[in-house]
Protein backbone atom coordinates (compact mmCIF):
# COMPACT_ATOMS: atom_id res chain seq x y z
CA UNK A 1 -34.27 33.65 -17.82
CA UNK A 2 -33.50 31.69 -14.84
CA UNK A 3 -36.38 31.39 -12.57
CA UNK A 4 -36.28 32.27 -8.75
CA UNK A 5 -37.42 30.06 -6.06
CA UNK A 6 -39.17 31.70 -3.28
CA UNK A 7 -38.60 30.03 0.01
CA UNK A 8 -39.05 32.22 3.44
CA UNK A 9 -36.69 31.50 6.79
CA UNK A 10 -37.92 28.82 8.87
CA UNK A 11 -38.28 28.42 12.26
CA UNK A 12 -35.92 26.83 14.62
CA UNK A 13 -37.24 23.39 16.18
CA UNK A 14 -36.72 24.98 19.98
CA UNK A 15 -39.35 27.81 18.36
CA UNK A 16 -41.67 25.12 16.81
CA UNK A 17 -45.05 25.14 17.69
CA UNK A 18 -48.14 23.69 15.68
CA UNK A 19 -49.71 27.32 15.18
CA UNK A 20 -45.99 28.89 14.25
CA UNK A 21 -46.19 25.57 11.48
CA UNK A 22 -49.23 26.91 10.36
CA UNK A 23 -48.31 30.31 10.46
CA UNK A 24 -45.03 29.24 8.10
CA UNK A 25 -46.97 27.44 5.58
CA UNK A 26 -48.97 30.39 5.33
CA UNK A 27 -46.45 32.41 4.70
CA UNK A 28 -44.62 29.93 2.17
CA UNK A 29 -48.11 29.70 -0.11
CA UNK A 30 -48.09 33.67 0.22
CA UNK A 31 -44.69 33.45 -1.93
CA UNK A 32 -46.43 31.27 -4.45
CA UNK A 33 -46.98 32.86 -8.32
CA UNK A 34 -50.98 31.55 -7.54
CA UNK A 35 -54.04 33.45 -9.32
CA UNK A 36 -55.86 35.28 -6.55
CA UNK A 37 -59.12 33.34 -7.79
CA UNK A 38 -58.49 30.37 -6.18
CA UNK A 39 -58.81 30.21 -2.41
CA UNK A 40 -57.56 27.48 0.58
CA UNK A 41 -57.70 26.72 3.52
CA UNK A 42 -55.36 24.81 6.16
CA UNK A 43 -55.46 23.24 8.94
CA UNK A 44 -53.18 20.87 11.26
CA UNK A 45 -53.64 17.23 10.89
CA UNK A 46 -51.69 14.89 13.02
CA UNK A 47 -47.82 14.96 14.70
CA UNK A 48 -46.47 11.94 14.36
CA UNK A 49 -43.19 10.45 16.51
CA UNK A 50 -40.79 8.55 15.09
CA UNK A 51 -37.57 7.50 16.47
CA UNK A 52 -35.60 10.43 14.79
CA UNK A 53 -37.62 12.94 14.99
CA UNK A 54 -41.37 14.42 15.14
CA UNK A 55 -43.53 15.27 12.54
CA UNK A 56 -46.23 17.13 12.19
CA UNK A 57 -48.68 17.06 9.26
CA UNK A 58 -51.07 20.02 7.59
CA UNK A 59 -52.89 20.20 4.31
CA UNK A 60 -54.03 23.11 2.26
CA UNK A 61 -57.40 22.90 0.42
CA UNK A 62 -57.76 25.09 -2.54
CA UNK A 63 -60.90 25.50 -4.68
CA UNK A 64 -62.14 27.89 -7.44
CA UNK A 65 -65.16 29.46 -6.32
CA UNK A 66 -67.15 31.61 -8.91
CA UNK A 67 -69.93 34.00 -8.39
CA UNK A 68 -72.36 30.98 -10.46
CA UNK A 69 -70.51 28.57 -8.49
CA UNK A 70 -69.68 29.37 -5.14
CA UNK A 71 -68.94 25.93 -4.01
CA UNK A 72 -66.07 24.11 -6.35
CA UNK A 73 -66.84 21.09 -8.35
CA UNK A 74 -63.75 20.05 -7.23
CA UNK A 75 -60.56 20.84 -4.43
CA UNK A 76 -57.18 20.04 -5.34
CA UNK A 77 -54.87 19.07 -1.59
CA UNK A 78 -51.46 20.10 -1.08
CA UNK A 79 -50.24 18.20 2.23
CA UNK A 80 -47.31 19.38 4.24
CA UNK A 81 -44.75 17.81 6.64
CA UNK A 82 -42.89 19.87 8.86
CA UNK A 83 -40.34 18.03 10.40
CA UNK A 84 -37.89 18.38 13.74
CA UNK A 85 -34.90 16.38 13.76
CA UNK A 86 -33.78 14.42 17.10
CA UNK A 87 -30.57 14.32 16.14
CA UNK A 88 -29.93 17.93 14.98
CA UNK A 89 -29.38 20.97 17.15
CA UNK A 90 -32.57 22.66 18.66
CA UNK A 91 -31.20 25.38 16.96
CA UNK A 92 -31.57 24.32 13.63
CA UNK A 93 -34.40 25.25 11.25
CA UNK A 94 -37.54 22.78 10.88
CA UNK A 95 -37.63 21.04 7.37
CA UNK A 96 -40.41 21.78 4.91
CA UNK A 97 -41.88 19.22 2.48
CA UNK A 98 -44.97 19.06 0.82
CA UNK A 99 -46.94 16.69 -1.70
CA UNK A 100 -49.88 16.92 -4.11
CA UNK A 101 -52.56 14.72 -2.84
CA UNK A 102 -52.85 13.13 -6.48
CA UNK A 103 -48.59 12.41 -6.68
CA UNK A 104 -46.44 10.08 -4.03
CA UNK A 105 -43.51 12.76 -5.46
CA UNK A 106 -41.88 14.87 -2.58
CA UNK A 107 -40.97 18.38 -2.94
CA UNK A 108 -38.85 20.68 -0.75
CA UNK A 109 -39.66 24.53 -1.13
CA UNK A 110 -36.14 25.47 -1.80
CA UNK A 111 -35.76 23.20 -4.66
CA UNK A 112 -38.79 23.31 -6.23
CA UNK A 113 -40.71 26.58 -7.18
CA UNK A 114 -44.94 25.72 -6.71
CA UNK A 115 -47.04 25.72 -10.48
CA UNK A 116 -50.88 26.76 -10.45
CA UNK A 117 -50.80 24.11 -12.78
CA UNK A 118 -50.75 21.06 -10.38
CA UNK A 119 -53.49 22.62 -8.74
CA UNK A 120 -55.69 23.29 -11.89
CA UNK A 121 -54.76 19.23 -13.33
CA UNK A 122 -56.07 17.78 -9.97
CA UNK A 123 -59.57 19.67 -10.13
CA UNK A 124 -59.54 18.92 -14.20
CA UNK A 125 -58.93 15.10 -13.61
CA UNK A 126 -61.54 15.58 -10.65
CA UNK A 127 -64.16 16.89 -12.73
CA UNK A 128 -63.46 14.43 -15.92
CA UNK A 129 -63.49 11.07 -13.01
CA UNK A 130 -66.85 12.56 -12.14
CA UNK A 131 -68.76 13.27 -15.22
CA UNK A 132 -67.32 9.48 -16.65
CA UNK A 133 -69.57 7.99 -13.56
């Protein structure tokens, strides 16, 4: 069966503001297949200006509290770049990309549907790095 990527409708750059960015990524992580165990948190982190455009960076901070263990061993960061072209129409939509804090890869929502997994393999590696010290 052919899996379905869940995106939502961004906002236009004219309609951009850091809160509406926030606002969107909560809304894009509300579309992810994610056990409703774990629990994040995210916040804005910088805008940064570049010659083409503005960008503006968040992260998402997920964790796997337990009743025994209310505060994780571990987190697992997901950082996002929302980004508003210069060069583009103020009418067009922002674009969305967003990294694992443990890969350099890039991924767009639209092409690339989110996996618990890379969440669990960050806090797993985490843990391991930890109890080898």
């Amino acid at each position: 069966t052919k899996h379905v990527i869940k995106n939502i409708p961004w906002t236009t750059s004219k309609n951009f503001t850091v809160e509406r960015g926030q606002q969107q990524i909560e809304e894009l992580i509300s579309t992810w297949d994610i056990h409703e165990s774990w629990l994040h948190h995210s916040e804005f982190l910088e805008e940064e200006e570049l010659k083409d455009s503005k960008r503006y960076h968040y992260r998402a901070c997920w964790g796997l509290p337990t009743r025994r263990k209310p505060v994780p061993r571990a987190t697992a960061n997901v950082y996002f770049v929302i980004v508003i072209s210069k060069l583009k129409p103020d009418t067009a939509p922002v674009e969305v990309f967003y990294r694992l804090e443990s890969s350099r890869l890039i991924r767009r929502p639209e092409q690339c549907q989110f996996r618990e997994k890379w969440l669990q393999d960050i806090i797993e590696n985490k843990i391991a790095c930890t109890e080898r010290l």
